[in-house]
N, C-alpha and C. Protein backbone atom coordinates (compact mmCIF):
# COMPACT_ATOMS: atom_id res chain seq x y z
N UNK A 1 13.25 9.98 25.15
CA UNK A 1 12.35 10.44 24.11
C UNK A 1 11.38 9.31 23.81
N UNK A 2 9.98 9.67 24.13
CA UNK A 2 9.27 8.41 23.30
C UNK A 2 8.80 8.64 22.37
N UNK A 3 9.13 9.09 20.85
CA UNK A 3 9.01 8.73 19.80
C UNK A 3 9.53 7.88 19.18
N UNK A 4 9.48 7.68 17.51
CA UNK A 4 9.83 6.68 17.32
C UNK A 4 11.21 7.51 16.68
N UNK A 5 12.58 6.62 16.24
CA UNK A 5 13.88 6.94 16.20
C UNK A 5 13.76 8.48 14.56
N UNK A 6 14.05 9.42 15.60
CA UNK A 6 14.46 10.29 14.05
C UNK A 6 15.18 10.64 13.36
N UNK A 7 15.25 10.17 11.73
CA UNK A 7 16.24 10.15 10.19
C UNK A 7 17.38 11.47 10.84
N UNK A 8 18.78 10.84 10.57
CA UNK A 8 19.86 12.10 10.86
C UNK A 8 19.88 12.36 9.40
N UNK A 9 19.43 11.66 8.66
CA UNK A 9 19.93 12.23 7.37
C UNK A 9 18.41 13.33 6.78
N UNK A 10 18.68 14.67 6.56
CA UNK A 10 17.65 15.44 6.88
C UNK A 10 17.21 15.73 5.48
N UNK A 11 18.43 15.41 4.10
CA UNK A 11 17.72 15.81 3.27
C UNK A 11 16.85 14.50 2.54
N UNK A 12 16.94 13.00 3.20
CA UNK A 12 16.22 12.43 2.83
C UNK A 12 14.59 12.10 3.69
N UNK A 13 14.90 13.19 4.90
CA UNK A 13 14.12 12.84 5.72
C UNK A 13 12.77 14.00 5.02
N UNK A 14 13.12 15.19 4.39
CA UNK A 14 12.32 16.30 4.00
C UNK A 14 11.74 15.29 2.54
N UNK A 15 12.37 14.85 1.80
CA UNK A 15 12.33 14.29 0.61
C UNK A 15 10.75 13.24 0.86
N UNK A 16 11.43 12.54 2.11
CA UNK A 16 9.70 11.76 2.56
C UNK A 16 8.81 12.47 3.13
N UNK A 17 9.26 13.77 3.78
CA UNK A 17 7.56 14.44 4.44
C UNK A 17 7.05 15.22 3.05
N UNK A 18 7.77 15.41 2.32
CA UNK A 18 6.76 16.18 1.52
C UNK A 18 6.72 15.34 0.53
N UNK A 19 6.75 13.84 0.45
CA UNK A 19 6.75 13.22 -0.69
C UNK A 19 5.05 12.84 -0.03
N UNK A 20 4.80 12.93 1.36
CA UNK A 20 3.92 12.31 2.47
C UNK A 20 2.84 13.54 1.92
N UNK A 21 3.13 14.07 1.92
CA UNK A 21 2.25 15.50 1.56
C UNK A 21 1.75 15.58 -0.14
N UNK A 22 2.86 15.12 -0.97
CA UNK A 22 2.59 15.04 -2.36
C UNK A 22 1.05 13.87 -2.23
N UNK A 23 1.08 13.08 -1.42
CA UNK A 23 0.65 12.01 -1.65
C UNK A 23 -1.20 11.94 -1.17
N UNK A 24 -0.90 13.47 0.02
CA UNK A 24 -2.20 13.77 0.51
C UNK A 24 -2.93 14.38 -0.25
N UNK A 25 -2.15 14.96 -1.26
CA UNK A 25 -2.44 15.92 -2.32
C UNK A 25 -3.00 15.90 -3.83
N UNK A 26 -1.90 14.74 -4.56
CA UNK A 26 -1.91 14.49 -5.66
C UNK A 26 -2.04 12.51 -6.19
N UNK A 27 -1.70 12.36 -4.61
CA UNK A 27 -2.26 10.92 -5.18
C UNK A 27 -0.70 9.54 -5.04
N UNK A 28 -0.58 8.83 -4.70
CA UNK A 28 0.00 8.01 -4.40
C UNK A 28 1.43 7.66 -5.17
N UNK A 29 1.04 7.43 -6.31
CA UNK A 29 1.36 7.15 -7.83
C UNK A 29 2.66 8.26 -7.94
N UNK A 30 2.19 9.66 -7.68
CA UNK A 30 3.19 10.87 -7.90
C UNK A 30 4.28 11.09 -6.88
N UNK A 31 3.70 10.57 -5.59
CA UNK A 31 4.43 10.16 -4.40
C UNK A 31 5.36 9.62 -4.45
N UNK A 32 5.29 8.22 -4.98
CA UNK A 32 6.12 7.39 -5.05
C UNK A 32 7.17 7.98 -6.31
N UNK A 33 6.63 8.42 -7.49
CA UNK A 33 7.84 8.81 -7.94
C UNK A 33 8.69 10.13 -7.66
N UNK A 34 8.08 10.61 -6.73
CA UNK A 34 8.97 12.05 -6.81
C UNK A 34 10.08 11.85 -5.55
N UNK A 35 9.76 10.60 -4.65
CA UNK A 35 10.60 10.57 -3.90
C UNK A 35 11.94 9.20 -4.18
N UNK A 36 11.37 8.49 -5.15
CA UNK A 36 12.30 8.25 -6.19
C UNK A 36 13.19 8.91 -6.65
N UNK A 37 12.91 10.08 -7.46
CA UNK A 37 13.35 10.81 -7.85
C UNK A 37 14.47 11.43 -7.07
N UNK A 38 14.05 11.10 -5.68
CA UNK A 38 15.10 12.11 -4.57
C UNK A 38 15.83 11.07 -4.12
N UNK A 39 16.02 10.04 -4.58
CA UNK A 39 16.79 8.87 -3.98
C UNK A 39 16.23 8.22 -2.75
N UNK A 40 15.17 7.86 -2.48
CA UNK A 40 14.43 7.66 -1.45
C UNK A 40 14.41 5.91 -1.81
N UNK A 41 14.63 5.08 -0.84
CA UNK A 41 15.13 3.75 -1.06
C UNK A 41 13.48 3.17 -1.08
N UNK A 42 13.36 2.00 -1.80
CA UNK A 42 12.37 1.60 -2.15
C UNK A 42 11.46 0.97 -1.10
N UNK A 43 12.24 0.17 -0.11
CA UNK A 43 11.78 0.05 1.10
C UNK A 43 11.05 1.13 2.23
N UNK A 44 11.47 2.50 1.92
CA UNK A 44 11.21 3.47 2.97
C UNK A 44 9.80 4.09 2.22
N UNK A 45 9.94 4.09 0.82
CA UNK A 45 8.78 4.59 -0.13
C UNK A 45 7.63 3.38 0.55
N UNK A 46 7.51 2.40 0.08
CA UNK A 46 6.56 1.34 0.39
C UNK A 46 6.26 1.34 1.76
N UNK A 47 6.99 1.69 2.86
CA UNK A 47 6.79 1.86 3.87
C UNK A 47 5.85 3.28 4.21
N UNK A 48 6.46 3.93 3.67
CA UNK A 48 5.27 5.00 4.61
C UNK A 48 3.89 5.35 3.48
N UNK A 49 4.07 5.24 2.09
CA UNK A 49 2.96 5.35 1.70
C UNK A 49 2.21 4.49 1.99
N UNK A 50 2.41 2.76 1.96
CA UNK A 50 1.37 2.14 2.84
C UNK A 50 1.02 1.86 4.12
N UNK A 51 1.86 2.10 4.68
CA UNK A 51 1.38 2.40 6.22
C UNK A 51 1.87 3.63 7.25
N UNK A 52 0.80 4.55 7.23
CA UNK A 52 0.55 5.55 8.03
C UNK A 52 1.07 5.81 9.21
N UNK A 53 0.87 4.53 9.72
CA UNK A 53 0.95 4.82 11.58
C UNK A 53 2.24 4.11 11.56
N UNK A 54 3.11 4.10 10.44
CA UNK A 54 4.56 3.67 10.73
C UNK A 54 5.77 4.82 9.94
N UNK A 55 5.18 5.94 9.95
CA UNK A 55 5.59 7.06 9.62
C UNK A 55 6.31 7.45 10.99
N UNK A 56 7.24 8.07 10.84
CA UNK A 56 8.20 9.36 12.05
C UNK A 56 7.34 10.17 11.86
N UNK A 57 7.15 11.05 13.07
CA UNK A 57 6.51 12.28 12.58
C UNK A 57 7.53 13.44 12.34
N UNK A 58 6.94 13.95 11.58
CA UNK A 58 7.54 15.73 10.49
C UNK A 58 8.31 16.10 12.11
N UNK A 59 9.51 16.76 11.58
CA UNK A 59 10.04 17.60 12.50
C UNK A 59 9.29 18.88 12.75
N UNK A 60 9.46 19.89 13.34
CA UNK A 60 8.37 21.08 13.47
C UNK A 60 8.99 21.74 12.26
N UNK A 61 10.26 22.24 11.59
CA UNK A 61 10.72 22.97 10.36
C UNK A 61 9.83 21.73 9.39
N UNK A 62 9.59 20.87 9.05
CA UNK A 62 9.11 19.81 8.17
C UNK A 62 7.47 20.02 8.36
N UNK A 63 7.00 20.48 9.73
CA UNK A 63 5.37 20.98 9.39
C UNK A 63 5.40 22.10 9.04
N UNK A 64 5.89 23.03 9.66
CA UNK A 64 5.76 24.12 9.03
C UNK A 64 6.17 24.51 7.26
N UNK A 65 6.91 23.96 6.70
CA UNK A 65 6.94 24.43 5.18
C UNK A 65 6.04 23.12 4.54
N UNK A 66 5.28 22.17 5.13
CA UNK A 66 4.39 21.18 4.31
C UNK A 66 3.17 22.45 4.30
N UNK A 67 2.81 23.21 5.71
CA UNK A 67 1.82 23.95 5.90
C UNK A 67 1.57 24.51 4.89
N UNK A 68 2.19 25.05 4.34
CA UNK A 68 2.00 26.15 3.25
C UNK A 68 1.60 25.40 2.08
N UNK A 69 1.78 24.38 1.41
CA UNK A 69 1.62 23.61 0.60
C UNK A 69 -0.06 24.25 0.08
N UNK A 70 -0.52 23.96 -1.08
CA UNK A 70 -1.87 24.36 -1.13
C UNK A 70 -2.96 23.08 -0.84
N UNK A 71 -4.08 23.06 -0.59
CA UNK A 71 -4.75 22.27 -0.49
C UNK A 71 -5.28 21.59 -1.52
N UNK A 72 -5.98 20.29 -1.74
CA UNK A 72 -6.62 19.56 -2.93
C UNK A 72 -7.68 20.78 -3.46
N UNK A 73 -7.90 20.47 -4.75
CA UNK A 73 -9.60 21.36 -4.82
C UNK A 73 -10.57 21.02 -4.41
N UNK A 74 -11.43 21.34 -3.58
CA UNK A 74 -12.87 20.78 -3.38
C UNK A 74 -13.66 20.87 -4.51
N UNK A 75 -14.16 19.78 -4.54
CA UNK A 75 -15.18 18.84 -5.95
C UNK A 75 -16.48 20.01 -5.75
């Protein structure tokens, strides 16, 4: 497999794609606490909200229910 290694633990792994999605959405700040909130270790928070290209990517069940998510409002 050449990706990079993927989370067995799945309910913390959903907890960061849509915390990843909160964040595309609502802003950084809300990100970080909602995946707090889900027990998301402080190291893994700081990690993917500040760097992007060191994210796992979404499993395909993890794109598909971010999909639905609604979009920002356009200004």
């Amino acid at each position: 497999m050449n990706e990079r290694q993927r989370r067995s633990d799945a309910v913390t792994a959903n907890a960061v794609a849509r915390g990843v999605n909160i964040q595309a959405v609502r802003g950084t700040q809300l990100a970080h606490h909602y995946m707090r909130s889900k027990g998301v270790s402080e190291a893994v928070i700081a990690r993917v909200l500040a760097e992007p290209a060191l994210r796992r990517p979404p499993s395909s069940e993890q794109a598909i229910s971010e999909a639905i998510t609604p979009s920002p409002p356009q200004g």
